[in-house]
N, C-alpha and C. Protein backbone atom coordinates (compact mmCIF):
# COMPACT_ATOMS: atom_id res chain seq x y z
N UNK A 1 124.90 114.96 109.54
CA UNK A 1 123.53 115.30 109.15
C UNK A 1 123.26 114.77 107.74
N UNK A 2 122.43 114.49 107.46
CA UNK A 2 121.55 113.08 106.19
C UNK A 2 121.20 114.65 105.39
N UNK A 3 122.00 114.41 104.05
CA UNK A 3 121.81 115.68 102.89
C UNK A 3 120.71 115.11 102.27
N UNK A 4 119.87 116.21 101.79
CA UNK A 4 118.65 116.10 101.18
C UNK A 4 119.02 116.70 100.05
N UNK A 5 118.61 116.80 98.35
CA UNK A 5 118.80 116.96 97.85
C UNK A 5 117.29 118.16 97.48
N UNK A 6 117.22 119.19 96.51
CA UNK A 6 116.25 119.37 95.84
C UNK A 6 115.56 118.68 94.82
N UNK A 7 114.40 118.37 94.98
CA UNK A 7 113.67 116.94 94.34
C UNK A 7 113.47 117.55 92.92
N UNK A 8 113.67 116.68 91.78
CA UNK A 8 114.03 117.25 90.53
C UNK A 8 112.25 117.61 90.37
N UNK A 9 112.46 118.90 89.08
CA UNK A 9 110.88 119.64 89.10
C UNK A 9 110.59 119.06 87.36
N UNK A 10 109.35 118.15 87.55
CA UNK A 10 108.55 117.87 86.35
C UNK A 10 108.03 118.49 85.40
N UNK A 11 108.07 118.59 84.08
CA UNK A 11 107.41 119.25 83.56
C UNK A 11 105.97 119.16 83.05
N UNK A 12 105.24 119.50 83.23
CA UNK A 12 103.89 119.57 84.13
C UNK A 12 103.16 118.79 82.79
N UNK A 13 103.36 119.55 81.41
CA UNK A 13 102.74 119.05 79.98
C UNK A 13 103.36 117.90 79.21
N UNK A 14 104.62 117.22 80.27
CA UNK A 14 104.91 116.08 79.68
C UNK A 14 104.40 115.19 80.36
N UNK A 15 103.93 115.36 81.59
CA UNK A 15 103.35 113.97 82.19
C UNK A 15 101.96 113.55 81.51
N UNK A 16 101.68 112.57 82.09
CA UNK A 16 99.91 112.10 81.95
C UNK A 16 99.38 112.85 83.30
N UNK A 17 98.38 112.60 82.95
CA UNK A 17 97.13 113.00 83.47
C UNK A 17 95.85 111.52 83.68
N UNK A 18 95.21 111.25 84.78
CA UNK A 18 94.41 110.67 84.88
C UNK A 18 93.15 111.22 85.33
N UNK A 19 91.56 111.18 84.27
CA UNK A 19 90.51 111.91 84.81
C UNK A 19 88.93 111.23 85.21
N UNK A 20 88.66 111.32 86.53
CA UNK A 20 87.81 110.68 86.73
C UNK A 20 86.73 111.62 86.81
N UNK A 21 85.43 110.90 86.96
CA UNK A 21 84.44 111.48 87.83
C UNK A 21 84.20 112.19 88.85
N UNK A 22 83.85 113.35 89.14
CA UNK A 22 83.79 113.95 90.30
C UNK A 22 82.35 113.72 90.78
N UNK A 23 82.10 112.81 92.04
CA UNK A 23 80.67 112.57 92.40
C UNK A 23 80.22 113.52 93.70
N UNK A 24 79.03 113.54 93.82
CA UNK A 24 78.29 114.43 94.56
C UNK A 24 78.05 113.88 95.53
N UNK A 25 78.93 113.15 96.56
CA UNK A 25 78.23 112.44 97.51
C UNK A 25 78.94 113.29 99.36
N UNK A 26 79.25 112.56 99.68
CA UNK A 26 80.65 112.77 101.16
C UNK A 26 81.94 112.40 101.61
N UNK A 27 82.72 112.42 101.49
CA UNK A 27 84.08 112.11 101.54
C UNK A 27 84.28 111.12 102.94
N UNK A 28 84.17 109.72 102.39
CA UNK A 28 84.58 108.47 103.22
C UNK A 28 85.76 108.05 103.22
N UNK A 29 86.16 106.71 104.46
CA UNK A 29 87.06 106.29 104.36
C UNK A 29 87.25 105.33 105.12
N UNK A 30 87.93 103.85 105.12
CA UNK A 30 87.89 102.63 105.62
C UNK A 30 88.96 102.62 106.03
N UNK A 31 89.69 102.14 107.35
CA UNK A 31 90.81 101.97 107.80
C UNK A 31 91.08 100.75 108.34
N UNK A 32 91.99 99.90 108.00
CA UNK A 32 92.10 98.73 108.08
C UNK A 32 93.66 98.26 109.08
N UNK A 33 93.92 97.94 110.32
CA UNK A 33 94.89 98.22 111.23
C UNK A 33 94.67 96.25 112.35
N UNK A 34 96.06 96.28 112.57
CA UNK A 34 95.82 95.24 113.46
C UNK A 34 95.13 95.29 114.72
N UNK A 35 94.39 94.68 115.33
CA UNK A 35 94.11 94.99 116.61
C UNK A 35 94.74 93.94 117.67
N UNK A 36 94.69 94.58 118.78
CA UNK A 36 95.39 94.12 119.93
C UNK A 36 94.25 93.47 121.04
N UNK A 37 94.25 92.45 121.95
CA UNK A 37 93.03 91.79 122.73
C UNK A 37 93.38 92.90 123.54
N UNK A 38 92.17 93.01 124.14
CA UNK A 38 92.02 93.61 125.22
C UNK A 38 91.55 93.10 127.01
N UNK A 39 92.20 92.99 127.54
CA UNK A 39 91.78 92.39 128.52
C UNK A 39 93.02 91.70 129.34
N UNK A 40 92.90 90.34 129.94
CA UNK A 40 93.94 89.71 129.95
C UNK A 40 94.97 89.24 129.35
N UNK A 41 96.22 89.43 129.30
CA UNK A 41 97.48 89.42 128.74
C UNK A 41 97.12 90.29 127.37
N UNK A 42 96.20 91.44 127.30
CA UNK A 42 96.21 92.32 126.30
C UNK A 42 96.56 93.41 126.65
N UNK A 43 95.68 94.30 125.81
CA UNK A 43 95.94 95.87 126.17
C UNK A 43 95.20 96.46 127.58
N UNK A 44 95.50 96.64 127.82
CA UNK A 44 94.67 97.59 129.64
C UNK A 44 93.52 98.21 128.84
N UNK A 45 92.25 97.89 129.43
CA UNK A 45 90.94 98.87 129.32
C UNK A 45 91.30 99.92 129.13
N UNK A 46 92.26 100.71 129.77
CA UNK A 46 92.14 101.94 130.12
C UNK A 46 93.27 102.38 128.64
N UNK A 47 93.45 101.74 128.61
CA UNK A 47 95.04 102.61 127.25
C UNK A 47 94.09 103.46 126.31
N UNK A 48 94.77 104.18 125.69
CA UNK A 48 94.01 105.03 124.82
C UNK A 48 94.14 104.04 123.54
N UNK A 49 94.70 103.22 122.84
CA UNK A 49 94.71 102.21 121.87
C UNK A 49 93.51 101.53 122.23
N UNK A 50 92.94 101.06 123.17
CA UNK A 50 91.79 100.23 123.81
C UNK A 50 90.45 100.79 123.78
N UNK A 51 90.62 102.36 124.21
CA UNK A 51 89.54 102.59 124.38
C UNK A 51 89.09 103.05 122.82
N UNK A 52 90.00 103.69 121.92
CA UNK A 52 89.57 103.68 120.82
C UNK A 52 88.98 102.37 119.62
N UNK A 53 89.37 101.86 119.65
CA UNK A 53 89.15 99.73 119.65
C UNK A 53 87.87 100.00 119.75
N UNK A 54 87.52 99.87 121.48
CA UNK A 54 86.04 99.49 121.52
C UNK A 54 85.41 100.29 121.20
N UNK A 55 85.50 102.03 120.74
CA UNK A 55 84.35 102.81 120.18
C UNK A 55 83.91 103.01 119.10
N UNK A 56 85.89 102.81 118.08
CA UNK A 56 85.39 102.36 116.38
C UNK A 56 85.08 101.53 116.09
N UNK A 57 85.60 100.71 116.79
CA UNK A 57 85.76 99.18 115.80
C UNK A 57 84.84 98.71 115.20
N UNK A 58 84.63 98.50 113.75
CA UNK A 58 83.26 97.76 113.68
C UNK A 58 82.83 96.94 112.91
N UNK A 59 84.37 95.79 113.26
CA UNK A 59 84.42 94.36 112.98
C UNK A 59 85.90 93.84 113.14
N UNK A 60 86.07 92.59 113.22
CA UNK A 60 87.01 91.80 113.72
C UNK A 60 87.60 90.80 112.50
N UNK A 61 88.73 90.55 112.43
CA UNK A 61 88.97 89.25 111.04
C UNK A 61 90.23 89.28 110.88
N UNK A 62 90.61 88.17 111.26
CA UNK A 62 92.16 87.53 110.89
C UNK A 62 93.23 88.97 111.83
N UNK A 63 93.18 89.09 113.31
CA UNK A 63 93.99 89.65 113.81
C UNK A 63 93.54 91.15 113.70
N UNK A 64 92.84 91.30 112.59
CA UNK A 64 92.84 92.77 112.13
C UNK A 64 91.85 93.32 112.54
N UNK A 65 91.16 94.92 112.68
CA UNK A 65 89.84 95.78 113.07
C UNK A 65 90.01 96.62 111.71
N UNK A 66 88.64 97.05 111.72
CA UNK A 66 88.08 97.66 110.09
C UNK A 66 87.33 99.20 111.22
N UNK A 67 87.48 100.23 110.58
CA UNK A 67 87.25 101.76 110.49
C UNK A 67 86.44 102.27 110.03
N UNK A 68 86.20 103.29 110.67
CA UNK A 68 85.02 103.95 109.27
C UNK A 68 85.51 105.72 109.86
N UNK A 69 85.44 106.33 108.36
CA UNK A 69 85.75 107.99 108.53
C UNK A 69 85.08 108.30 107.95
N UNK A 70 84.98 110.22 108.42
CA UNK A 70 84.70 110.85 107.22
C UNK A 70 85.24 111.68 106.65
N UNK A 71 85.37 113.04 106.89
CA UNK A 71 86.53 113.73 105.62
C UNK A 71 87.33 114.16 106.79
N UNK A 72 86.72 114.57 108.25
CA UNK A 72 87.42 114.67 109.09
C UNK A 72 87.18 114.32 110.92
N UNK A 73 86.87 113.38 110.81
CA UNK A 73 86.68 112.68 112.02
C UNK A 73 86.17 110.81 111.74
N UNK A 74 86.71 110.29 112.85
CA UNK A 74 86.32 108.74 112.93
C UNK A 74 84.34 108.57 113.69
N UNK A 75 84.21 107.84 113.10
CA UNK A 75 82.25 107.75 112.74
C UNK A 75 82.18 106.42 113.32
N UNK A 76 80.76 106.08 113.73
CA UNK A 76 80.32 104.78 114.93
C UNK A 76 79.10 104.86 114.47
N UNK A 77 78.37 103.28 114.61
CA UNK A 77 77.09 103.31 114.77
C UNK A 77 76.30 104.14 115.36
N UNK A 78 76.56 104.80 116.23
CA UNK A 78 75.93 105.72 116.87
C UNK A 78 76.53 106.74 116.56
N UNK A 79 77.30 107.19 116.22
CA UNK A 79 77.51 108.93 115.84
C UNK A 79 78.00 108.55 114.55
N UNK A 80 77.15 108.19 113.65
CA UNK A 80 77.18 108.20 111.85
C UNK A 80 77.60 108.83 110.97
N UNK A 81 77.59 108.89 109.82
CA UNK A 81 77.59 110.28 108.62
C UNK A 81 77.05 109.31 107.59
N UNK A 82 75.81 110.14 107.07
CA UNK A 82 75.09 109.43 106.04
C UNK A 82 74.50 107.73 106.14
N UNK A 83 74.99 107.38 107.29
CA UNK A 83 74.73 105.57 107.62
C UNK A 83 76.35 104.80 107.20
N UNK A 84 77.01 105.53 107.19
CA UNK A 84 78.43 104.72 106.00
C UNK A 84 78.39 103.90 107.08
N UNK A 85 79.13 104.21 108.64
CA UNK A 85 79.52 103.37 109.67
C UNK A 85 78.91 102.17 109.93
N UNK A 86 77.32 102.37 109.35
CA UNK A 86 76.53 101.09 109.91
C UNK A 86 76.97 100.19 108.83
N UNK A 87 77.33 100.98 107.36
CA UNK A 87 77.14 99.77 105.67
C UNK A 87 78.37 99.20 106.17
N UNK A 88 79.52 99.96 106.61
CA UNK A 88 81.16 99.33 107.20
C UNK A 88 80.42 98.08 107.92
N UNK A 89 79.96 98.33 109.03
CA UNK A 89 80.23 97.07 110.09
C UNK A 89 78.68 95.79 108.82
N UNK A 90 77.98 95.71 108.24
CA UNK A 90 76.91 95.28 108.22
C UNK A 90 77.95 94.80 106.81
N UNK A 91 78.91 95.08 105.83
CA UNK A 91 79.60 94.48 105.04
C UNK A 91 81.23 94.50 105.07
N UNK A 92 81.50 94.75 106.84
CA UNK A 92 82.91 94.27 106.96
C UNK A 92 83.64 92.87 106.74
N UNK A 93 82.69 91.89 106.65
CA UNK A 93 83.44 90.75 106.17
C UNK A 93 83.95 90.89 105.01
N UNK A 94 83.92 91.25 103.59
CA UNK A 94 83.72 91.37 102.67
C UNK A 94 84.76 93.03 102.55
N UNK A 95 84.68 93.92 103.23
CA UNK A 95 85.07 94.87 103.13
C UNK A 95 86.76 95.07 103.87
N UNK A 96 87.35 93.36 104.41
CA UNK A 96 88.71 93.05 104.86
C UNK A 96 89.26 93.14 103.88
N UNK A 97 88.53 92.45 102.24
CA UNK A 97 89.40 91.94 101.16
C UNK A 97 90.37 93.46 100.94
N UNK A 98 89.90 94.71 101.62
CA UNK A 98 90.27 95.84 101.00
C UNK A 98 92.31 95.84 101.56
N UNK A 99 92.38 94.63 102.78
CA UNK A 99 93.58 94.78 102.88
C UNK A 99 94.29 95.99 104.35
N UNK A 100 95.06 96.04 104.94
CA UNK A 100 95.70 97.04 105.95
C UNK A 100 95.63 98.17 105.03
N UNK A 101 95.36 99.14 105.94
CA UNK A 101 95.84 100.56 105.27
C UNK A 101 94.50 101.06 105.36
N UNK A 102 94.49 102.88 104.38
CA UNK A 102 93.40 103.46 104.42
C UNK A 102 92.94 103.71 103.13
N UNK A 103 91.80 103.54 102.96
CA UNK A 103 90.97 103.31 101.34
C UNK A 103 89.98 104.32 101.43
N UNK A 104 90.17 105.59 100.68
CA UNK A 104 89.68 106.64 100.43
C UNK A 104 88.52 106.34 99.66
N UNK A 105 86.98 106.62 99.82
CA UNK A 105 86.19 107.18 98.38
C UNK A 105 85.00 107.65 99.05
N UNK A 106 84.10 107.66 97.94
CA UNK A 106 83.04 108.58 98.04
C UNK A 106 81.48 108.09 98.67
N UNK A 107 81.30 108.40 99.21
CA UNK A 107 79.67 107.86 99.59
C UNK A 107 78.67 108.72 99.44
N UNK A 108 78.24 107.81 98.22
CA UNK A 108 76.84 108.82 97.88
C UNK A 108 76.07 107.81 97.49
N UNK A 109 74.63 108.75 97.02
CA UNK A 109 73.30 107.95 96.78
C UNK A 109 72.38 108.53 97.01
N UNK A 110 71.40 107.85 97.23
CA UNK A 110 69.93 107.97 97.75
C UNK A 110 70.34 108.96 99.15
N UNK A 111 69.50 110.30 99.34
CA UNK A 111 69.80 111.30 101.00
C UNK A 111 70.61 111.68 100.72
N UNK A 112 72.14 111.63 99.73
CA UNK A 112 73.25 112.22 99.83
C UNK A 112 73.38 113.41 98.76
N UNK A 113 73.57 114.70 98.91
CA UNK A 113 73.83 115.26 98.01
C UNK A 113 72.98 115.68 96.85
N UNK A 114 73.24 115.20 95.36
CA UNK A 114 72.45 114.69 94.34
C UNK A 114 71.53 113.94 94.44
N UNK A 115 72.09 112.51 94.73
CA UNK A 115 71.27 111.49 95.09
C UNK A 115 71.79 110.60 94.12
N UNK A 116 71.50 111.41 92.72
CA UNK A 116 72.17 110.69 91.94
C UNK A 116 70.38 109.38 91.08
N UNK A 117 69.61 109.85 91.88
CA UNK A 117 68.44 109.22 91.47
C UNK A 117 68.59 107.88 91.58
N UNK A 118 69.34 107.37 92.55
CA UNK A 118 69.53 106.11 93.23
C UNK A 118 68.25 105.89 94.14
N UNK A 119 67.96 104.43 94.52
CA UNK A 119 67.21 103.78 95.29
C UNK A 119 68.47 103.27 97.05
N UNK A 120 69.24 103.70 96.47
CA UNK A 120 70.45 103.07 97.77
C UNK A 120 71.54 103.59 97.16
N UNK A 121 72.60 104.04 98.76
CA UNK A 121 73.92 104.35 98.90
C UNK A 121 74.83 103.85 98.45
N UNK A 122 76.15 104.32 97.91
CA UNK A 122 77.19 103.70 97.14
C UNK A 122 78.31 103.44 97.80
N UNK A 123 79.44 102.83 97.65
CA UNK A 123 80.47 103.76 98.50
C UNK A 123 81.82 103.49 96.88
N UNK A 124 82.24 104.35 96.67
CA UNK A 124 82.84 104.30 95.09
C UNK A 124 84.55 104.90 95.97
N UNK A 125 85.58 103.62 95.47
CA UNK A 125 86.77 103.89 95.81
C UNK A 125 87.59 105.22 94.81
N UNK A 126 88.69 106.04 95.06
CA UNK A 126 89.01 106.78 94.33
C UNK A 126 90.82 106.19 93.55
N UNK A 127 91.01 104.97 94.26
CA UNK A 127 92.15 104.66 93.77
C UNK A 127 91.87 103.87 92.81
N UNK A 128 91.15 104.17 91.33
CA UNK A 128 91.02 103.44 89.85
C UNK A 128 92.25 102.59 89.91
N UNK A 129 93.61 102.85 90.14
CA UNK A 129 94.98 101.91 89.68
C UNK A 129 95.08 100.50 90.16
N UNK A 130 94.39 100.94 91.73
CA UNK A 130 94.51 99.70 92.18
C UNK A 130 93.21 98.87 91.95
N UNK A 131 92.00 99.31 92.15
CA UNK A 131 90.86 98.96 91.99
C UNK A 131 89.97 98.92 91.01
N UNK A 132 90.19 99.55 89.63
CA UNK A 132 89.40 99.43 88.40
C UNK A 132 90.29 98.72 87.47
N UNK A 133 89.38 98.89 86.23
CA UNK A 133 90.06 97.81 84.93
C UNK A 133 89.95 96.66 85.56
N UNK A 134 91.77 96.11 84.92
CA UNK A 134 92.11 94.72 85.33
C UNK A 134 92.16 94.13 86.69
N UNK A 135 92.27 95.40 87.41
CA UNK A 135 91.67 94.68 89.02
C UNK A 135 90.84 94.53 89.94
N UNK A 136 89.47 94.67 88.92
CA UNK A 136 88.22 95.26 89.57
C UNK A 136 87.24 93.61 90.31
N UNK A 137 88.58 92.63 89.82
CA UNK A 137 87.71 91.54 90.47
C UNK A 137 88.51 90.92 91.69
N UNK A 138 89.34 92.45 91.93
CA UNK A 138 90.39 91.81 93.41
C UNK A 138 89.14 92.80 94.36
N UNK A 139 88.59 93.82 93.93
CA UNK A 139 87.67 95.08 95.33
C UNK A 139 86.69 94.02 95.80
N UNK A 140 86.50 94.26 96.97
CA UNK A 140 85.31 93.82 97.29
C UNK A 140 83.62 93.72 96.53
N UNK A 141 82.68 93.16 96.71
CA UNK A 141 81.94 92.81 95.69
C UNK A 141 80.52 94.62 96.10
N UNK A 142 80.89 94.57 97.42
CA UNK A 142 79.73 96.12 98.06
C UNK A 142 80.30 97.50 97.55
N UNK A 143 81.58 96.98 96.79
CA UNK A 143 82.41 98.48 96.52
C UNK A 143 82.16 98.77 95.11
N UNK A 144 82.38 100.01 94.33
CA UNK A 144 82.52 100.70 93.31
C UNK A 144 83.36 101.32 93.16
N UNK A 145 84.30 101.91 92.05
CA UNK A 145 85.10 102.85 91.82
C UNK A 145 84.48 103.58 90.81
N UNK A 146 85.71 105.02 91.14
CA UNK A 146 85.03 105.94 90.16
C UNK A 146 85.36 105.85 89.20
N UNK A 147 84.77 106.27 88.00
CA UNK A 147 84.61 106.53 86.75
C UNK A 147 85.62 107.35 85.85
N UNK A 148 86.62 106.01 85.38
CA UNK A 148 87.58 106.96 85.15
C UNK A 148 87.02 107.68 83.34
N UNK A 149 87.57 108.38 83.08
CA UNK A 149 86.93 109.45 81.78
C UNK A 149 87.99 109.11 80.52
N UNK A 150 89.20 109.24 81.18
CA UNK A 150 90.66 108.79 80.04
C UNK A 150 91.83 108.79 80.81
N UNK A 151 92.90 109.16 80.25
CA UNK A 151 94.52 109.28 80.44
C UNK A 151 94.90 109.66 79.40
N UNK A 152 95.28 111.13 79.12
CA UNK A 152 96.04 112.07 78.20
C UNK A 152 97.59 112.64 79.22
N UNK A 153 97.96 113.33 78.30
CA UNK A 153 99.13 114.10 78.45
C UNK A 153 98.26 115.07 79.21
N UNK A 154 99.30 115.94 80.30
CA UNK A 154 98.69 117.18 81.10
C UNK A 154 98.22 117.90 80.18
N UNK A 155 96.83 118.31 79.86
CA UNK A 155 96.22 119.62 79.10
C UNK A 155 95.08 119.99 79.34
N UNK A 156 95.18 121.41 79.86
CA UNK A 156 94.41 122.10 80.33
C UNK A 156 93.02 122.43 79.70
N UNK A 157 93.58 122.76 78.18
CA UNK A 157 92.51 122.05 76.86
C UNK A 157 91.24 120.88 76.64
N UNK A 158 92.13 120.17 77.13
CA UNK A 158 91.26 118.68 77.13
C UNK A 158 90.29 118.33 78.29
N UNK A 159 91.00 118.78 79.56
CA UNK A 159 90.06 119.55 80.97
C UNK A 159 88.91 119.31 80.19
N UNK A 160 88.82 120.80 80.11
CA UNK A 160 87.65 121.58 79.82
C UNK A 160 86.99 120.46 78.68
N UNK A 161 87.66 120.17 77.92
CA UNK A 161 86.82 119.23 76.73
C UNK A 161 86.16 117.77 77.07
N UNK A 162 86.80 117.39 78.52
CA UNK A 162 86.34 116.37 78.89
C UNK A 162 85.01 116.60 80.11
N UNK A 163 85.32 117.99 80.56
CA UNK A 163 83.87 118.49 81.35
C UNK A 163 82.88 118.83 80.42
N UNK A 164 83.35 119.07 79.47
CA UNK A 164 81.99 119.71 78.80
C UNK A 164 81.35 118.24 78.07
N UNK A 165 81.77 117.09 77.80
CA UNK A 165 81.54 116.03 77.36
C UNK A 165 80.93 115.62 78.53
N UNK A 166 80.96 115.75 79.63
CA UNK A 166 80.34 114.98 80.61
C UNK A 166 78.85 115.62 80.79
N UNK A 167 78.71 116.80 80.68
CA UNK A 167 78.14 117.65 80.97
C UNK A 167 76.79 117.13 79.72
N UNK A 168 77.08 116.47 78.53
CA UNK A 168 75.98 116.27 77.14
C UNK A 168 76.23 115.08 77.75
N UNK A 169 77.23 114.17 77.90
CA UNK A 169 76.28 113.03 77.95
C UNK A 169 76.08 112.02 78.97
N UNK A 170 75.98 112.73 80.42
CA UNK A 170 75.65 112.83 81.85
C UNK A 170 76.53 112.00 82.88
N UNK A 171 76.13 111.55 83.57
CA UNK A 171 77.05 110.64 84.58
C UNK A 171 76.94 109.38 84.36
N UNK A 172 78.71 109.17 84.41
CA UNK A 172 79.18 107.83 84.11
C UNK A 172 78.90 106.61 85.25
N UNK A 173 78.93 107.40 86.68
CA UNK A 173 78.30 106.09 87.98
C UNK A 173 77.04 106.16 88.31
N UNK A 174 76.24 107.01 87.63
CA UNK A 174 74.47 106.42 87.14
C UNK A 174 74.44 106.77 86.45
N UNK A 175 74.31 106.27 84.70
CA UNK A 175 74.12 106.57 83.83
C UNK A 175 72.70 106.67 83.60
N UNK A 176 72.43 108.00 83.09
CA UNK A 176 71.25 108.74 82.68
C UNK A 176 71.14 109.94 84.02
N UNK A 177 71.71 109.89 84.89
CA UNK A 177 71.36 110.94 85.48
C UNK A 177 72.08 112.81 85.22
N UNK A 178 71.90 113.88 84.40
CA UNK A 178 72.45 114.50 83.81
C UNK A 178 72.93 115.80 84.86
N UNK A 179 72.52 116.22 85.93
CA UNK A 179 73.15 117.09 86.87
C UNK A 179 74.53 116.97 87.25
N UNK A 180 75.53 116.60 86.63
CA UNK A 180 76.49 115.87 87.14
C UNK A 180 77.59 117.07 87.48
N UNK A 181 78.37 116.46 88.64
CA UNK A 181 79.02 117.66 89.35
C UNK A 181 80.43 118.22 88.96
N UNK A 182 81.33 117.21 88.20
CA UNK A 182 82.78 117.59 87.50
C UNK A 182 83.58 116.66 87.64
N UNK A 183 84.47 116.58 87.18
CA UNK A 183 85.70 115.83 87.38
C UNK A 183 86.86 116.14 88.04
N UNK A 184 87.75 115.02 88.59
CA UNK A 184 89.09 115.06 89.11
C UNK A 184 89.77 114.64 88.29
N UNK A 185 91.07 115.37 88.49
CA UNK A 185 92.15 115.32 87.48
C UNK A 185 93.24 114.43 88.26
N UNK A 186 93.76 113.46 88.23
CA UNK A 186 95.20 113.13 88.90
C UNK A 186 96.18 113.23 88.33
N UNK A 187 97.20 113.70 88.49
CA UNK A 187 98.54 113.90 88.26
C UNK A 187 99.75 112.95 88.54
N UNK A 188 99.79 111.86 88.15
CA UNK A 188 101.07 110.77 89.13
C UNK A 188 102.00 111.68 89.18
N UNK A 189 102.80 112.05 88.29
CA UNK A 189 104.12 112.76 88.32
C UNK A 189 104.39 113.09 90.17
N UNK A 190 103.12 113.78 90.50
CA UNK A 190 103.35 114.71 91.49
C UNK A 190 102.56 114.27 92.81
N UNK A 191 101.60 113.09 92.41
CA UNK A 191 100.62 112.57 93.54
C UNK A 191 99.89 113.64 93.79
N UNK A 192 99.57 113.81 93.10
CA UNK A 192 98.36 115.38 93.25
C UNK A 192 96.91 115.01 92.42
N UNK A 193 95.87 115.37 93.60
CA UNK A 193 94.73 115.74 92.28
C UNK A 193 94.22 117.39 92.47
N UNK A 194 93.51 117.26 91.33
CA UNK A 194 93.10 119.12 91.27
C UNK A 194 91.26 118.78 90.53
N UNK A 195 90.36 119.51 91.54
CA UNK A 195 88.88 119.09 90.52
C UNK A 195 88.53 120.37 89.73
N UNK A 196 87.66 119.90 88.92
CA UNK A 196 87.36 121.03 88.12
C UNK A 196 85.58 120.90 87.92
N UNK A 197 84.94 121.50 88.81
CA UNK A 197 83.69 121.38 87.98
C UNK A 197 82.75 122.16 87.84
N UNK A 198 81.55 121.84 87.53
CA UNK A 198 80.60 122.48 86.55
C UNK A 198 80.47 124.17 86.86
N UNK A 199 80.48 124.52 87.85
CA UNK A 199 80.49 125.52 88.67
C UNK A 199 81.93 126.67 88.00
N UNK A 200 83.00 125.97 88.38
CA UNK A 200 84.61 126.40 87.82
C UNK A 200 84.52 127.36 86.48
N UNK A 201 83.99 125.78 85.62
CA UNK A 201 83.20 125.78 83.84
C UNK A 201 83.02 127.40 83.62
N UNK A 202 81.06 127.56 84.73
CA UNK A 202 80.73 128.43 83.97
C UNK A 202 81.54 129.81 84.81
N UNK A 203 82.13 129.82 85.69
CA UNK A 203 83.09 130.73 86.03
C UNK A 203 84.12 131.44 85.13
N UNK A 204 84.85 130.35 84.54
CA UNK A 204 86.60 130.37 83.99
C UNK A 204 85.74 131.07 82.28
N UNK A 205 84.06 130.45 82.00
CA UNK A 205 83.58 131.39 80.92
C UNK A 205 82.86 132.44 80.32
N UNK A 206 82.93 133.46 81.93
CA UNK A 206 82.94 134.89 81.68
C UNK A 206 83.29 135.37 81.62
């Protein structure tokens, strides 16, 4: 039997901390997977790999099929959330560059939520490491990421000092719009995030 060890425990105020934006929109997601032909010398109509194919799929490129989610179910032109499924297939060429795998973020805008006092929908990735800064000219050109705030040492202190800064001088992914909803905290140490917002604020100060 394969010994597992107990995984050594971090200390929580020596790591960093990474803090973004917390946006007001719906919890999306792009899934990017090979696909298989269907038909002759492919997959059988009938397989359950097949029939899922032809109900998500909603686009084709270099071997591969492109996805669309939402926080908990797979979404189609015809059974939507917010329109994301239609922006997927209508900028899946463009939305391959994202690569195999699944690419978490937020879709908001105009109808969503806030709104955010947008004229049109966003879709803002949540993985800044891979997708902001220095690699913000590898994302696709229809995508956004969120707004990262800083990178301190874990402190619970600074939290709060970085919500209440958001809070005077409004949102960082439409700037000027001041309702803004809170921030996420990430944790690498632990692959964890934890949000904190405006709501929490005036809670944690009575």
């Amino acid at each position: 039997m394969k010994f597992e060890a107990f995984p050594k425990i971090r200390r929580i105020f020596k790591d960093s901390m990474i803090v973004t934006e917390k946006i007001d929109g719906t919890n999306a997601q792009i899934y990017i997977e090979g696909a298989n032909e269907i038909g002759i010398e492919g997959l059988s109509p009938d397989d359950p790999a097949a029939i899922f194919q032809t109900k998500y799929a909603l686009g084709f490129k270099d071997g591969n099929a492109i996805y669309a989610g939402s926080r908990n179910r797979w979404i189609s032109t015809e059974d939507d959330n917010y329109g994301f499924a239609n922006w997927v297939q209508a900028n899946a060429d463009e939305l391959f560059k994202l690569g195999p795998g699944r690419h978490f973020g937020e879709w908001w805008g105009k109808g969503i939520q806030r709104g955010y006092g947008l004229t049109e929908k966003r879709f803002s990735l949540f993985n800044t490491s891979r997708w902001g800064g220095n690699n913000s000219e590898l994302r696709p050109n229809c995508c956004h990421v969120v707004p990262v705030l800083g990178c301190w040492q874990m402190d619970t202190g600074k939290i709060r000092e970085v919500l209440e800064e958001l809070k005077k001088t409004g949102s960082h992914a439409s700037p000027g719009f001041m309702d803004v909803e809170g921030i996420v905290v990430y944790h690498p140490a632990s692959n964890q995030l934890f949000k904190y917002t405006v709501d929490d604020n005036h809670k944690d100060s009575k």
